[in-house]
C-alpha atoms as a PDB file:
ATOM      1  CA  UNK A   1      11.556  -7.431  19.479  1.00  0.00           C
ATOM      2  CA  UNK A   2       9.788  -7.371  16.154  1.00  0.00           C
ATOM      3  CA  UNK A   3       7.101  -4.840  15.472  1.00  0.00           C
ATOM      4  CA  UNK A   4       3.859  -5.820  13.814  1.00  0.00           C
ATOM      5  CA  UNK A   5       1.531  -3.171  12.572  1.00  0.00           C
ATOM      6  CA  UNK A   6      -2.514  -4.641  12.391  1.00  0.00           C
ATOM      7  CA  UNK A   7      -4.641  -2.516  10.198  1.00  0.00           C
ATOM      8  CA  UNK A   8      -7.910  -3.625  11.283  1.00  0.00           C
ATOM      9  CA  UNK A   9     -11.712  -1.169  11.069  1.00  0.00           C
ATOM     10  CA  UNK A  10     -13.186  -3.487  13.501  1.00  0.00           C
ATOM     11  CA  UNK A  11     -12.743  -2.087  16.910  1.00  0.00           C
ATOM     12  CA  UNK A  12     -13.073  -5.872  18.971  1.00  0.00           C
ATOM     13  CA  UNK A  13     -11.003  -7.624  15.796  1.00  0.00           C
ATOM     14  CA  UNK A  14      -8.234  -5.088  16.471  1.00  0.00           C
ATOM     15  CA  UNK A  15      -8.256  -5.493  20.122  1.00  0.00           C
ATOM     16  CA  UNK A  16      -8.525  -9.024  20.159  1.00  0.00           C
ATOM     17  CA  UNK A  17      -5.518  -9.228  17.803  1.00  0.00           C
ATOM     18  CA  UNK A  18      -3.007  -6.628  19.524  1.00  0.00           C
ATOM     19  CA  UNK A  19      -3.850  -8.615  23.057  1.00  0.00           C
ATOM     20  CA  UNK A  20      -2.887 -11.889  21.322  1.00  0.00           C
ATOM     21  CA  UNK A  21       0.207 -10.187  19.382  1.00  0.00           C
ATOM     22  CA  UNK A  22       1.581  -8.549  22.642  1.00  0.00           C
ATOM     23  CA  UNK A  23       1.444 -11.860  24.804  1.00  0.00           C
ATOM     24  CA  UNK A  24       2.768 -13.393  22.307  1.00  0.00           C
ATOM     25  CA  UNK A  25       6.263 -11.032  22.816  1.00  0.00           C
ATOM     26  CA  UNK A  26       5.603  -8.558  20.094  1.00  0.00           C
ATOM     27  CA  UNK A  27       5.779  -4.778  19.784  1.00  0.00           C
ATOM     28  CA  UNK A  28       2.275  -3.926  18.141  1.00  0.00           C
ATOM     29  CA  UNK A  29       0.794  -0.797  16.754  1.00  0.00           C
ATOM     30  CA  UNK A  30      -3.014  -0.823  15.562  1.00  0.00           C
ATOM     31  CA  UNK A  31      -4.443   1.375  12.856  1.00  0.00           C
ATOM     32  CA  UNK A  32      -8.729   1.356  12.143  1.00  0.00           C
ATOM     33  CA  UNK A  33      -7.683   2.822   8.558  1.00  0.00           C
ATOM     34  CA  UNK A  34      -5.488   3.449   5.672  1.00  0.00           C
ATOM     35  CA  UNK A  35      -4.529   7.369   6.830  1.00  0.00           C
ATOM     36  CA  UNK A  36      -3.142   6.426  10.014  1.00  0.00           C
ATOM     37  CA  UNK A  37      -0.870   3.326   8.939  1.00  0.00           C
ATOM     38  CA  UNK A  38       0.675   5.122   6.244  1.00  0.00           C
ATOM     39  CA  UNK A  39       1.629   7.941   8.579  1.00  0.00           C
ATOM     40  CA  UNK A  40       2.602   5.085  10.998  1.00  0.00           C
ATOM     41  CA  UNK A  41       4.996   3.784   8.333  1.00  0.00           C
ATOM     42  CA  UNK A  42       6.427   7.188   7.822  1.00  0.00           C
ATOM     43  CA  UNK A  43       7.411   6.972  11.556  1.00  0.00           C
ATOM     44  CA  UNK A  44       8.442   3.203  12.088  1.00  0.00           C
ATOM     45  CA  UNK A  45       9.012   0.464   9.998  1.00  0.00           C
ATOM     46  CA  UNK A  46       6.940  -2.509  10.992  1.00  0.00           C
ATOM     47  CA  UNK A  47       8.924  -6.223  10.744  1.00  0.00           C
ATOM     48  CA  UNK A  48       4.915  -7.573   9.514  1.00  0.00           C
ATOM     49  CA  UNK A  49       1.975  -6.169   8.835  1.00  0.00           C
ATOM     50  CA  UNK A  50      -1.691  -7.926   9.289  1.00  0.00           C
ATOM     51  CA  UNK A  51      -4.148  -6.525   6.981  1.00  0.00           C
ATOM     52  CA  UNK A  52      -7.695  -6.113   6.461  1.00  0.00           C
ATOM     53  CA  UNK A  53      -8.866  -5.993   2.556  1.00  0.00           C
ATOM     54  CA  UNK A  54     -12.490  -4.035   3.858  1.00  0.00           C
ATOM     55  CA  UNK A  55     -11.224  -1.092   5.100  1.00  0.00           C
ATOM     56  CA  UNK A  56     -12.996   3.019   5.335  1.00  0.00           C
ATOM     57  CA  UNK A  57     -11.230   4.943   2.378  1.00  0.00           C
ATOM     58  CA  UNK A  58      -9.245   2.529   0.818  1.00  0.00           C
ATOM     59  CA  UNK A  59      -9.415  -0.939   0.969  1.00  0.00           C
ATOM     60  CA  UNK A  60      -6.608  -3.247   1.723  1.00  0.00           C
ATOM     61  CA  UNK A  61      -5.756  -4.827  -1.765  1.00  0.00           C
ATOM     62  CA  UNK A  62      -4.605  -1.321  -2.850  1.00  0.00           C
ATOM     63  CA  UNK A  63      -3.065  -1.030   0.179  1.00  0.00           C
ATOM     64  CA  UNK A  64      -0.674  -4.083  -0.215  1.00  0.00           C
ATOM     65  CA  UNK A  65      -0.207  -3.112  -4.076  1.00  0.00           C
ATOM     66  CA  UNK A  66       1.262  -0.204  -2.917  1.00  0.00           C
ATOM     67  CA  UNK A  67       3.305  -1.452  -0.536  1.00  0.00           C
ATOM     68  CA  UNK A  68       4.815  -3.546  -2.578  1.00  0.00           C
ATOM     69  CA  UNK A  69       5.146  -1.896  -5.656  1.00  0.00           C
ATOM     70  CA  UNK A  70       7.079   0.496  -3.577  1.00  0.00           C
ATOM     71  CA  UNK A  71       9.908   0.685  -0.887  1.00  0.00           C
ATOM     72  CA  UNK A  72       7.770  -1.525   1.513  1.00  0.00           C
ATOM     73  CA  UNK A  73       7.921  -4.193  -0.524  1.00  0.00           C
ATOM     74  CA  UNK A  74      10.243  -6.696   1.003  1.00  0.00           C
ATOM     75  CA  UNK A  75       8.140  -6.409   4.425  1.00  0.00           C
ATOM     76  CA  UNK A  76       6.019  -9.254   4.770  1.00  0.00           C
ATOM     77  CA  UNK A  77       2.167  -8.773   4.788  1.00  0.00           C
ATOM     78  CA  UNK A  78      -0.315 -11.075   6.074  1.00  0.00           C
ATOM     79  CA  UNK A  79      -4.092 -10.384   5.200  1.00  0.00           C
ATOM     80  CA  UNK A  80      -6.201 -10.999   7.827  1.00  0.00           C
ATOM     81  CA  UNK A  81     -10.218 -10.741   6.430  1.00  0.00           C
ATOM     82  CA  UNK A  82     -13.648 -11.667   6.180  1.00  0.00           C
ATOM     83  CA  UNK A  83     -13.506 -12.345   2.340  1.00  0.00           C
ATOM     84  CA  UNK A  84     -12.978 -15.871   1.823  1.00  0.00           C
ATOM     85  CA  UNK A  85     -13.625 -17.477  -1.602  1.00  0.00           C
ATOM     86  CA  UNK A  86     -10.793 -19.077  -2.960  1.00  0.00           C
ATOM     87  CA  UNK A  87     -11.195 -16.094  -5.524  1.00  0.00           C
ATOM     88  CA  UNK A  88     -10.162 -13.805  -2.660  1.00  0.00           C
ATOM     89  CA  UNK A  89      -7.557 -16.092  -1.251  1.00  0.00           C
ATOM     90  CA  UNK A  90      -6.345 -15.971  -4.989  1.00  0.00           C
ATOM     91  CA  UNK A  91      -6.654 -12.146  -5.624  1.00  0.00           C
ATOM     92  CA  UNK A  92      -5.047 -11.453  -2.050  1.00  0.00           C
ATOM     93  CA  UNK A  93      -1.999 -13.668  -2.805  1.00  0.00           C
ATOM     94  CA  UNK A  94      -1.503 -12.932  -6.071  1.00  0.00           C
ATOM     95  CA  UNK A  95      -1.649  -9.083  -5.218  1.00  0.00           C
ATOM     96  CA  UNK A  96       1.982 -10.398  -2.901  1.00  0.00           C
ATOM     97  CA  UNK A  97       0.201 -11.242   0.696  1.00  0.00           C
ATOM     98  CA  UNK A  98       2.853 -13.639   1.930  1.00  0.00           C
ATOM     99  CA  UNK A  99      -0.253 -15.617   3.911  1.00  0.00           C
ATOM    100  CA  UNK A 100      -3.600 -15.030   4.022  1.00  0.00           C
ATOM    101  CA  UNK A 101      -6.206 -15.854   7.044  1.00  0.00           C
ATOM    102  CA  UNK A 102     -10.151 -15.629   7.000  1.00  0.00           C
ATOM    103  CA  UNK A 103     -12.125 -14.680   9.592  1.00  0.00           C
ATOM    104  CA  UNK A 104     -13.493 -15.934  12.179  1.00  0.00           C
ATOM    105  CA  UNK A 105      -9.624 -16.868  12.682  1.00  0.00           C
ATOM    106  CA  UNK A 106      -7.796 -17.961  15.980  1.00  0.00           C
ATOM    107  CA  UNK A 107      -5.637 -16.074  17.695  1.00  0.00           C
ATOM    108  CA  UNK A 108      -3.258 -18.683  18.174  1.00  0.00           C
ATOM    109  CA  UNK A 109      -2.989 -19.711  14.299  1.00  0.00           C
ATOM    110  CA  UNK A 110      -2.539 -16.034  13.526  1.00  0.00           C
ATOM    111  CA  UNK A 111       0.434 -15.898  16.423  1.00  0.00           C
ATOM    112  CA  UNK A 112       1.659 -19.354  14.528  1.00  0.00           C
ATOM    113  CA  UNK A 113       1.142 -17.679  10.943  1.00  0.00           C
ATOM    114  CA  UNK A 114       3.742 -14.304  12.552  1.00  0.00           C
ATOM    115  CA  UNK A 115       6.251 -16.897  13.713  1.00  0.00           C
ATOM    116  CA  UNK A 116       6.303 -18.303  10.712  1.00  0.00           C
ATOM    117  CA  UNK A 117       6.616 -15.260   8.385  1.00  0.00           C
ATOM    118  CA  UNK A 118       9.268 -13.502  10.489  1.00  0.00           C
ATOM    119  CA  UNK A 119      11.541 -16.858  10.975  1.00  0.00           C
ATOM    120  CA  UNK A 120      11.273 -17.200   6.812  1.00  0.00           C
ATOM    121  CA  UNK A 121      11.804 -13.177   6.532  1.00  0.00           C
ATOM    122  CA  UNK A 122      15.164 -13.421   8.742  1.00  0.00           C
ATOM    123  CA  UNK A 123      16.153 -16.616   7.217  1.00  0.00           C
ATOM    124  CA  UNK A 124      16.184 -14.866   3.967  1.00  0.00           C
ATOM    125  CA  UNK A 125      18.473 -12.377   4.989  1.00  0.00           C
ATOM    126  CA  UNK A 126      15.254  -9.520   5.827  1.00  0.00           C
ATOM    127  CA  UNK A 127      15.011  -7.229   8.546  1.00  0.00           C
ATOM    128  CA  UNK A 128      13.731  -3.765   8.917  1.00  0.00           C
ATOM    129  CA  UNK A 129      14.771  -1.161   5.976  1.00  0.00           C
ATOM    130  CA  UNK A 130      16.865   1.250   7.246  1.00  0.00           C
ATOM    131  CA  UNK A 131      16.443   5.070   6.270  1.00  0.00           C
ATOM    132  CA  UNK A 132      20.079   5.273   5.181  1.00  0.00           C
ATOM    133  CA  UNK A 133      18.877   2.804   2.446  1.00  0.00           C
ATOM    134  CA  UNK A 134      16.714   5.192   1.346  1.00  0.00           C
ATOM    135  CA  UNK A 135      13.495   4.001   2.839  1.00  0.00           C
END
């Protein structure tokens, strides 16, 4: 079962997405900021990740350049946020968000949008770094 990690400040957003995520067959864990994510990558390596760009402390476009300037870089990140210009859409892909998805969003295209991620990942030979590869 793959694991998705949503990094999400809004309390109702989050919800609404983990719900949707978990009847969808997924494994999901749910952080409100960056602090808690990173420690939830240092215990379990998500398959996706859904991320916010407005986030408390540091915003999600740092986030993702870290993540994939780094050894989380081959897992694939969707952003999931309320800034939609195509400037954004532009900034957040060319920062390496495999997809990107403004809000208000439904569920059911973000379930769609997962799918379709993790059946490109796996067809590209991806799956979960393993700490004996040094991640």
């Amino acid at each position: 079962m793959a694991t998705i990690y949503c990094v999400e400040d809004d309390d109702g957003i989050r919800e609404l997405i983990t719900c949707a995520l978990k009847t969808g067959g997924y494994e999901v864990s749910s952080f409100a900021e960056a602090k808690s994510f990173e420690e939830g990558l240092r215990r379990k390596i998500p398959s996706l990740i859904l991320l916010d760009i407005m986030l408390p402390g540091k915003d999600g476009l740092k986030i993702l350049s870290e993540l994939k300037a780094g050894m989380y870089a081959d897992i694939p990140v969707i952003m999931l946020t309320a800034r939609s210009t195509e400037l954004d859409k532009v900034n957040g892909l060319e920062a390496g968000a495999d997809d990107y998805i403004t809000k208000p969003f439904n569920p059911v295209e973000v379930i769609a949008r997962v799918r379709s991620q993790l059946r490109r990942y796996m067809q590209l030979g991806g799956g979960c770094p393993k700490k004996e590869d040094g991640y």
